[in-house]
N, C-alpha and C. Protein backbone atom coordinates (compact mmCIF):
# COMPACT_ATOMS: atom_id res chain seq x y z
N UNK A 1 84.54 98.55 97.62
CA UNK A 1 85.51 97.54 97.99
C UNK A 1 86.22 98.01 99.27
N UNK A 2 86.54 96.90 100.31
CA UNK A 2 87.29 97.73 101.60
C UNK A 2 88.84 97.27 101.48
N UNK A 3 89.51 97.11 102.56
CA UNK A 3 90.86 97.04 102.76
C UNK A 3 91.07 94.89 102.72
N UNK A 4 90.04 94.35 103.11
CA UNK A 4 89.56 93.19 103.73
C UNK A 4 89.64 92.02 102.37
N UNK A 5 88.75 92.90 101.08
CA UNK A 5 88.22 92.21 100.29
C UNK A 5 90.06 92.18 99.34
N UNK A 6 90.82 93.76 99.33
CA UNK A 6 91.88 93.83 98.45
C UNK A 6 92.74 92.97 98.89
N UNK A 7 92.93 92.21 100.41
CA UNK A 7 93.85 91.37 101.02
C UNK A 7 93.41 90.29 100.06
N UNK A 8 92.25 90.20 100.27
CA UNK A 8 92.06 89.05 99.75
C UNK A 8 92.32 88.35 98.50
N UNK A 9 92.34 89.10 97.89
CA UNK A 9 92.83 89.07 96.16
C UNK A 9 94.07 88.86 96.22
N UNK A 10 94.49 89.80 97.19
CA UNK A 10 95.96 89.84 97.25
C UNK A 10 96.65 88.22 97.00
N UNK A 11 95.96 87.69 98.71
CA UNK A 11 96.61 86.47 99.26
C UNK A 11 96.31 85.59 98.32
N UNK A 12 94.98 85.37 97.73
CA UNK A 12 94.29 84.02 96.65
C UNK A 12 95.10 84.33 95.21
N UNK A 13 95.88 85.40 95.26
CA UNK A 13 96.58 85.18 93.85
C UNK A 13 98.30 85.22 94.18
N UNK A 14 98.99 85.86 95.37
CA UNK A 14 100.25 85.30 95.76
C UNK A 14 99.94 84.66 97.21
N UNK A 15 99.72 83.53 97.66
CA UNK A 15 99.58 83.06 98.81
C UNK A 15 100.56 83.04 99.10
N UNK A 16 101.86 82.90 99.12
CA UNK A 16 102.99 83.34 99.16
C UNK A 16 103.24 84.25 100.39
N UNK A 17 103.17 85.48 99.96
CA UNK A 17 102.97 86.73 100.28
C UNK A 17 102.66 87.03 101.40
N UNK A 18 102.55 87.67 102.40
CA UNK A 18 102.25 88.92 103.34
C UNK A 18 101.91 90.08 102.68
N UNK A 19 100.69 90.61 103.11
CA UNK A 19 100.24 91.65 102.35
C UNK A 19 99.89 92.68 103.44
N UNK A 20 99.66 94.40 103.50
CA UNK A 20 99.37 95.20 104.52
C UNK A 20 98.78 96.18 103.48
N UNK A 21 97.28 96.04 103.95
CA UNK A 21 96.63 97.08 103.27
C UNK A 21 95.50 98.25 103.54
N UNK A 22 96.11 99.26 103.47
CA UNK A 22 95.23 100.45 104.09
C UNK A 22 94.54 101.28 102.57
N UNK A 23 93.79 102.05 103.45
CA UNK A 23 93.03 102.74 102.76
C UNK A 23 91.47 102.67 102.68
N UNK A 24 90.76 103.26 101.66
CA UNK A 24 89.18 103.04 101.49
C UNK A 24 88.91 103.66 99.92
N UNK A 25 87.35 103.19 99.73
CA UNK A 25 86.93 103.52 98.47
C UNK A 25 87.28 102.88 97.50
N UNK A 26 87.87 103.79 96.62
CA UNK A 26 89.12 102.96 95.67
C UNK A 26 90.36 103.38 95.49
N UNK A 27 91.07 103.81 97.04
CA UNK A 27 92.63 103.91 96.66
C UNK A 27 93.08 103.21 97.69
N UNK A 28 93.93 102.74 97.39
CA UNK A 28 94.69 101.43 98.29
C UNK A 28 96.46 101.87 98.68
N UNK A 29 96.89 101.57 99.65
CA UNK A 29 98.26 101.63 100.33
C UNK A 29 98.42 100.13 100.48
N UNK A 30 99.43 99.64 99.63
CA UNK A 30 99.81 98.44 99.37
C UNK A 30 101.03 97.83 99.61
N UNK A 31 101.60 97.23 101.33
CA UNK A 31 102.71 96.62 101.38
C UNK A 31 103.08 95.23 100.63
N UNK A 32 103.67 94.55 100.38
CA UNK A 32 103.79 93.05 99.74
C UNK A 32 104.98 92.59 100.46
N UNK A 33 105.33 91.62 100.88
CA UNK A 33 106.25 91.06 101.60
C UNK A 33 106.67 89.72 101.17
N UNK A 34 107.15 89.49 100.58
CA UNK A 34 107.94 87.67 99.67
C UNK A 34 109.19 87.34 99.07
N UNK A 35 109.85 86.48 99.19
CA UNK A 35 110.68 85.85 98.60
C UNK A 35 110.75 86.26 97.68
N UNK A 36 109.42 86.00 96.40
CA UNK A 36 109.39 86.45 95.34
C UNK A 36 109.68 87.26 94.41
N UNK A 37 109.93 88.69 95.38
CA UNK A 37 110.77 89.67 94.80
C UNK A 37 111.85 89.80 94.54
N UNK A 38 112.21 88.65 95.57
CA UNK A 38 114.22 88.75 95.25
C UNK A 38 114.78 89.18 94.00
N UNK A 39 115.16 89.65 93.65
CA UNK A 39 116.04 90.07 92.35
C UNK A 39 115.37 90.13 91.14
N UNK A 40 114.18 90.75 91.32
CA UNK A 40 113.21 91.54 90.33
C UNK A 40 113.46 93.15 90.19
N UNK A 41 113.44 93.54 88.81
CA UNK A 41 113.38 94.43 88.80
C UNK A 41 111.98 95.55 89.61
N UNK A 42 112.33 96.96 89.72
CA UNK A 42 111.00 97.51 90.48
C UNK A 42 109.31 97.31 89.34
N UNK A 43 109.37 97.51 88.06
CA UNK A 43 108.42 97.10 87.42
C UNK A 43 108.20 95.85 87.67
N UNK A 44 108.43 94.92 87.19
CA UNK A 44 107.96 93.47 87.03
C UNK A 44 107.58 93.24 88.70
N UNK A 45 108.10 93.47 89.78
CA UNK A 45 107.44 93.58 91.04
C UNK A 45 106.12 94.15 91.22
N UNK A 46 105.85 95.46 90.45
CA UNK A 46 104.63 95.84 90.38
C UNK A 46 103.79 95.23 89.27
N UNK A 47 104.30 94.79 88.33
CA UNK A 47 103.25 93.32 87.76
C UNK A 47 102.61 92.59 88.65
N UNK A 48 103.45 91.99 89.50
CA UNK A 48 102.84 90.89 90.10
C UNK A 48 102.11 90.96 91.04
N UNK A 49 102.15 92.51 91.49
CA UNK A 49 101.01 92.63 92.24
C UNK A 49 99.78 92.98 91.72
N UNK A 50 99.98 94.17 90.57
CA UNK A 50 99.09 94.30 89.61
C UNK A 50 98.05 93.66 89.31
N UNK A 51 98.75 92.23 89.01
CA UNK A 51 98.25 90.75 88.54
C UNK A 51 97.15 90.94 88.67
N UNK A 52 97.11 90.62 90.13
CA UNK A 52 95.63 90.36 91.47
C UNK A 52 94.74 91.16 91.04
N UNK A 53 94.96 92.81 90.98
CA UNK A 53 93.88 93.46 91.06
C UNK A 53 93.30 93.83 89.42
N UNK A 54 94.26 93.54 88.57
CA UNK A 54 93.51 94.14 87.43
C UNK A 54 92.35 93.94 86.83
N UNK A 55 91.25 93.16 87.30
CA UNK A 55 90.16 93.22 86.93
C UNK A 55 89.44 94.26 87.35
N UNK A 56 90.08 94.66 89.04
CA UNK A 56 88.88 95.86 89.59
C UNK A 56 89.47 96.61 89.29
N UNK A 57 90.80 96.89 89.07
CA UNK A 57 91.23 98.32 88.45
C UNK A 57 90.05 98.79 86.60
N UNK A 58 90.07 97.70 86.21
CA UNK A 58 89.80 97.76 85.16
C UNK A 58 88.45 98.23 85.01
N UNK A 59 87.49 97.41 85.94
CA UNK A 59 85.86 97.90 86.48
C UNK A 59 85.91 99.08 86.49
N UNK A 60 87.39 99.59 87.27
CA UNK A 60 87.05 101.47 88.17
C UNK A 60 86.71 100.82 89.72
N UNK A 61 86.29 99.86 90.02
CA UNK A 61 86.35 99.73 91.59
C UNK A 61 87.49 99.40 92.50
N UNK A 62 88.74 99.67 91.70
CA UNK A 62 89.83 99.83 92.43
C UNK A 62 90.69 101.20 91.28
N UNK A 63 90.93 102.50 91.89
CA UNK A 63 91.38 103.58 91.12
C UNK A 63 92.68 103.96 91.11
N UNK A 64 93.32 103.80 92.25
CA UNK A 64 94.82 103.91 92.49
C UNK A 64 95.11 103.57 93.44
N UNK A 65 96.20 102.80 93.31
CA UNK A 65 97.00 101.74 94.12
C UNK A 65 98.35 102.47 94.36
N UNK A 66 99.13 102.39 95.23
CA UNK A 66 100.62 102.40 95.51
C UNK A 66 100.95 101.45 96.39
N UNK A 67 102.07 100.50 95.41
CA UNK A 67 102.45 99.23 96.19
C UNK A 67 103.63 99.68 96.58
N UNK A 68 104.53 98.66 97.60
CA UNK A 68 105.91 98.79 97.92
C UNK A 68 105.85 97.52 98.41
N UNK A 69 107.08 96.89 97.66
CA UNK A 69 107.15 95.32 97.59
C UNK A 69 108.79 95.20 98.37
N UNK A 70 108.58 94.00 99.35
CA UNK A 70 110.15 94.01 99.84
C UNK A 70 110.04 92.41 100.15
N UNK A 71 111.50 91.89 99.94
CA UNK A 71 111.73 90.49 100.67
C UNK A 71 111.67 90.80 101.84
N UNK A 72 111.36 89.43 103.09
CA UNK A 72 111.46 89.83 104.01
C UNK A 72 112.48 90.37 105.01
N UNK A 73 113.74 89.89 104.10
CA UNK A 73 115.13 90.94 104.73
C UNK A 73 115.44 92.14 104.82
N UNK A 74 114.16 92.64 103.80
CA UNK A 74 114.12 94.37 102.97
C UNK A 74 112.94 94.79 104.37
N UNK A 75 111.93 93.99 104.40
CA UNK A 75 110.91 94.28 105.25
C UNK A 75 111.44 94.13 106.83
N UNK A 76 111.95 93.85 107.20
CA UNK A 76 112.43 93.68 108.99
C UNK A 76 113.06 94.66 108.90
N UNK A 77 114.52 94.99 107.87
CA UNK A 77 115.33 96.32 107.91
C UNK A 77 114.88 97.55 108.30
N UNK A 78 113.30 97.80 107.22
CA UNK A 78 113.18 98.49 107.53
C UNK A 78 112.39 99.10 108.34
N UNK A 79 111.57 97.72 109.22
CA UNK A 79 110.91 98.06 110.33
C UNK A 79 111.59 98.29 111.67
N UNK A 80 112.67 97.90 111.41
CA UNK A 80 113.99 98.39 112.64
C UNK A 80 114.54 99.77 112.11
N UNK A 81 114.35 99.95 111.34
CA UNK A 81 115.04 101.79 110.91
C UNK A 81 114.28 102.68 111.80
């Protein structure tokens, strides 16, 4: 699986979303960027990204993930830091 195919899951299950994803094989560096997070706790944020991939996690063709989920007020902040 590449970086290309995990966007993709990403976007077809929160279209919502802005997604930034690095990595190869099966470990993934996972930004998320939405509304959606607003006033979610940090688990249930990583549900919903979860969501998307748990079938290939589940295969083994996706092995470890680290997401970091921000609204986009969280996300500009801290691209100006």
């Amino acid at each position: 699986m590449d970086t290309a195919t995990v966007k993709g899951l990403l976007q077809s299950h929160m279209p919502d979303c802005e997604f930034h994803v690095q990595g190869e094989g099966s470990h993934y560096d996972i930004a998320a960027i939405g509304d959606v997070f607003e006033g979610l706790r940090p688990v249930k944020k990583q549900q919903l990204v979860y969501a998307a991939l748990s079938d290939h996690i589940a295969d083994g063709s996706i092995h470890a993930v680290n997401i970091r989920t921000y609204t986009p007020d969280q996300w500009q902040a801290q691209a100006q830091a």
